[in-house]
Protein backbone atom coordinates (compact mmCIF):
# COMPACT_ATOMS: atom_id res chain seq x y z
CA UNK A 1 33.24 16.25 135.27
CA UNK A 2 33.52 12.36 136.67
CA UNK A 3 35.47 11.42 140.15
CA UNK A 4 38.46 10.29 138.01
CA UNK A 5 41.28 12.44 135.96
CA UNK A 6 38.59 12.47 132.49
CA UNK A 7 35.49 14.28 131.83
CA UNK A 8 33.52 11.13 132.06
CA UNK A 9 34.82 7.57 133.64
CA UNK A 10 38.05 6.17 134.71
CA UNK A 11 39.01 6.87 130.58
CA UNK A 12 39.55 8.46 127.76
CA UNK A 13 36.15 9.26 125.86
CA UNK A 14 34.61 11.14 123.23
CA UNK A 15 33.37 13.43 126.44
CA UNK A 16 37.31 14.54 126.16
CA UNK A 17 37.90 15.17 123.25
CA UNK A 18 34.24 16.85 122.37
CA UNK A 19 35.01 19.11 125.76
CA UNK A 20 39.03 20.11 124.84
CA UNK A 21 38.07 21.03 121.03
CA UNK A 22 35.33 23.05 121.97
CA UNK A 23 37.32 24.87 124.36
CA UNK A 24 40.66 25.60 122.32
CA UNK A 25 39.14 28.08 119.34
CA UNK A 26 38.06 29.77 122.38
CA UNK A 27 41.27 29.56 124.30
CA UNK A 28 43.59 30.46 121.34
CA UNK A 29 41.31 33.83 120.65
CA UNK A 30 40.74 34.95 124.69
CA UNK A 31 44.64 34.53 125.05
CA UNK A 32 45.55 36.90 122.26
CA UNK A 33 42.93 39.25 122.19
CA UNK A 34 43.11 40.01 125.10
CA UNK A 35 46.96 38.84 127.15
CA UNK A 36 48.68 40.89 123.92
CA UNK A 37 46.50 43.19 123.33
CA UNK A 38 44.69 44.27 126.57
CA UNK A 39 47.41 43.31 129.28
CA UNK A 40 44.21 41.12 131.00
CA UNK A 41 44.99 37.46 131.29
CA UNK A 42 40.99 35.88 130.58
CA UNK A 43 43.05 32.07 129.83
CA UNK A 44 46.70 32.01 131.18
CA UNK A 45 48.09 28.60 129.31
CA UNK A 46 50.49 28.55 131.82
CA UNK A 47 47.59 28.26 134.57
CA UNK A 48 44.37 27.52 132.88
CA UNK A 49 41.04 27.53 134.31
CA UNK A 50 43.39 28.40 137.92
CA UNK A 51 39.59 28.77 139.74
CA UNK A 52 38.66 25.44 139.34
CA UNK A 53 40.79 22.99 140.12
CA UNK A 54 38.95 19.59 138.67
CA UNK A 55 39.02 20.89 135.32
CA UNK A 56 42.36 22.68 135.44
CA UNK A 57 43.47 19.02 136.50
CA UNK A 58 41.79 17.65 133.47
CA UNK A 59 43.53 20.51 131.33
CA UNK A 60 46.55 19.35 132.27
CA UNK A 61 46.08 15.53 132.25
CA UNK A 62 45.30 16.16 128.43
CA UNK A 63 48.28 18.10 127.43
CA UNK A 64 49.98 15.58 129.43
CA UNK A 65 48.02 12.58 126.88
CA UNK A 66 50.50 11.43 124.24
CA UNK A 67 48.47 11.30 121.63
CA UNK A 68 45.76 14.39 122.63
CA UNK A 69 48.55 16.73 124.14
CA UNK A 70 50.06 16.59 120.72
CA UNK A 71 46.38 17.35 119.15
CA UNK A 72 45.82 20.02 121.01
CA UNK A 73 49.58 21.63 120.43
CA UNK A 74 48.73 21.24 116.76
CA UNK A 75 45.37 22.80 117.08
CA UNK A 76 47.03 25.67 118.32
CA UNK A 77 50.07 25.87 116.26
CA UNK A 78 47.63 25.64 112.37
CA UNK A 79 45.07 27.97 114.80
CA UNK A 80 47.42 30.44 114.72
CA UNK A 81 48.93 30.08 111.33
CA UNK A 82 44.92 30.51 110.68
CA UNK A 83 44.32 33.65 111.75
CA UNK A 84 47.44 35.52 111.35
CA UNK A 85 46.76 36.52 107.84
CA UNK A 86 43.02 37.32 108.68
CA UNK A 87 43.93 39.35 111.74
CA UNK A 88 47.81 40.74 110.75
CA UNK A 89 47.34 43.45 113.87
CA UNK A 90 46.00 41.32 116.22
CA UNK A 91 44.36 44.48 118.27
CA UNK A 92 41.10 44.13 119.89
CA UNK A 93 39.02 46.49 117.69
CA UNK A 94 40.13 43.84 114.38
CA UNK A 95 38.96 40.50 116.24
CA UNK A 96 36.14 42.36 116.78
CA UNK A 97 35.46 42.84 113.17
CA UNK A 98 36.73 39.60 112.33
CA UNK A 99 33.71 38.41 114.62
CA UNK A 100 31.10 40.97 113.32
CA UNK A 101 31.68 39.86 109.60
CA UNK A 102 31.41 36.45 110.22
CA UNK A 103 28.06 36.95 112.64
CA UNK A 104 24.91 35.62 111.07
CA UNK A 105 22.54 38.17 110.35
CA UNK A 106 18.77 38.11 111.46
C-alpha cells in the first residue's frame, strides 16, 4: 500500500481494482460461511480488515468511489445470486464440498 488513500499513488489504478476483485470472492464466501453459519466473524463488512488500519482505510475509500463502490456492491449482489442455487443450505460442511468438487486434482 502507497502513502496516499490508493493501493499505489495519489490515484486510482489498476493496483485498485486488481487488489478489491481479488479480495471480494473471498470476502463474500468468509462472511457467509462462516458469520451465518459458524457465529465467527473472519470479514465483518461493517468493519473490514479492523487490524489494519491502511487497508481498512482503502476498503472504505473504495466503497466510498462512485463508480467502484457501485462495482463492488454489484459484485456482491450477482455473487450471491451465484451461489445461492449451488449452495441452497449455506452450512459449512456444503461450501466445503462446493470447494472439494471444484479442486483440481493431481
Amino acid at each position: 500500500m502507497g502513502s496516499g488513500p490508493w493501493a499505489y499513488g495519489n490515484a486510482l489504478s489498476l493496483a485498485d481494482c486488481v487488489l478489491a476483485f481479488s479480495i471480494l470472492p473471498f470476502q463474500n464466501m468468509l462472511y457467509v460461511a462462516t458469520t451465518e453459519n459458524l457465529g465467527v466473524t473472519a470479514f465483518d463488512p461493517q468493519r473490514p480488515f479492523s487490524n489494519n488500519p491502511k487497508l481498512a482505510a482503502w476498503w472504505r475509500h473504495m466503497e466510498n468511489h462512485p463508480l467502484v463502490g457501485q462495482a463492488m456492491r454489484d459484485f456482491f449482489a450477482e455473487s450471491e445470486k451465484t451461489l445461492a442455487p449451488l449452495i441452497p443450505n449455506r452450512s459449512p460442511s456444503a461450501y466445503g464440498i462446493f470447494i472439494r468438487a471444484r479442486a483440481p486434482r493431481p
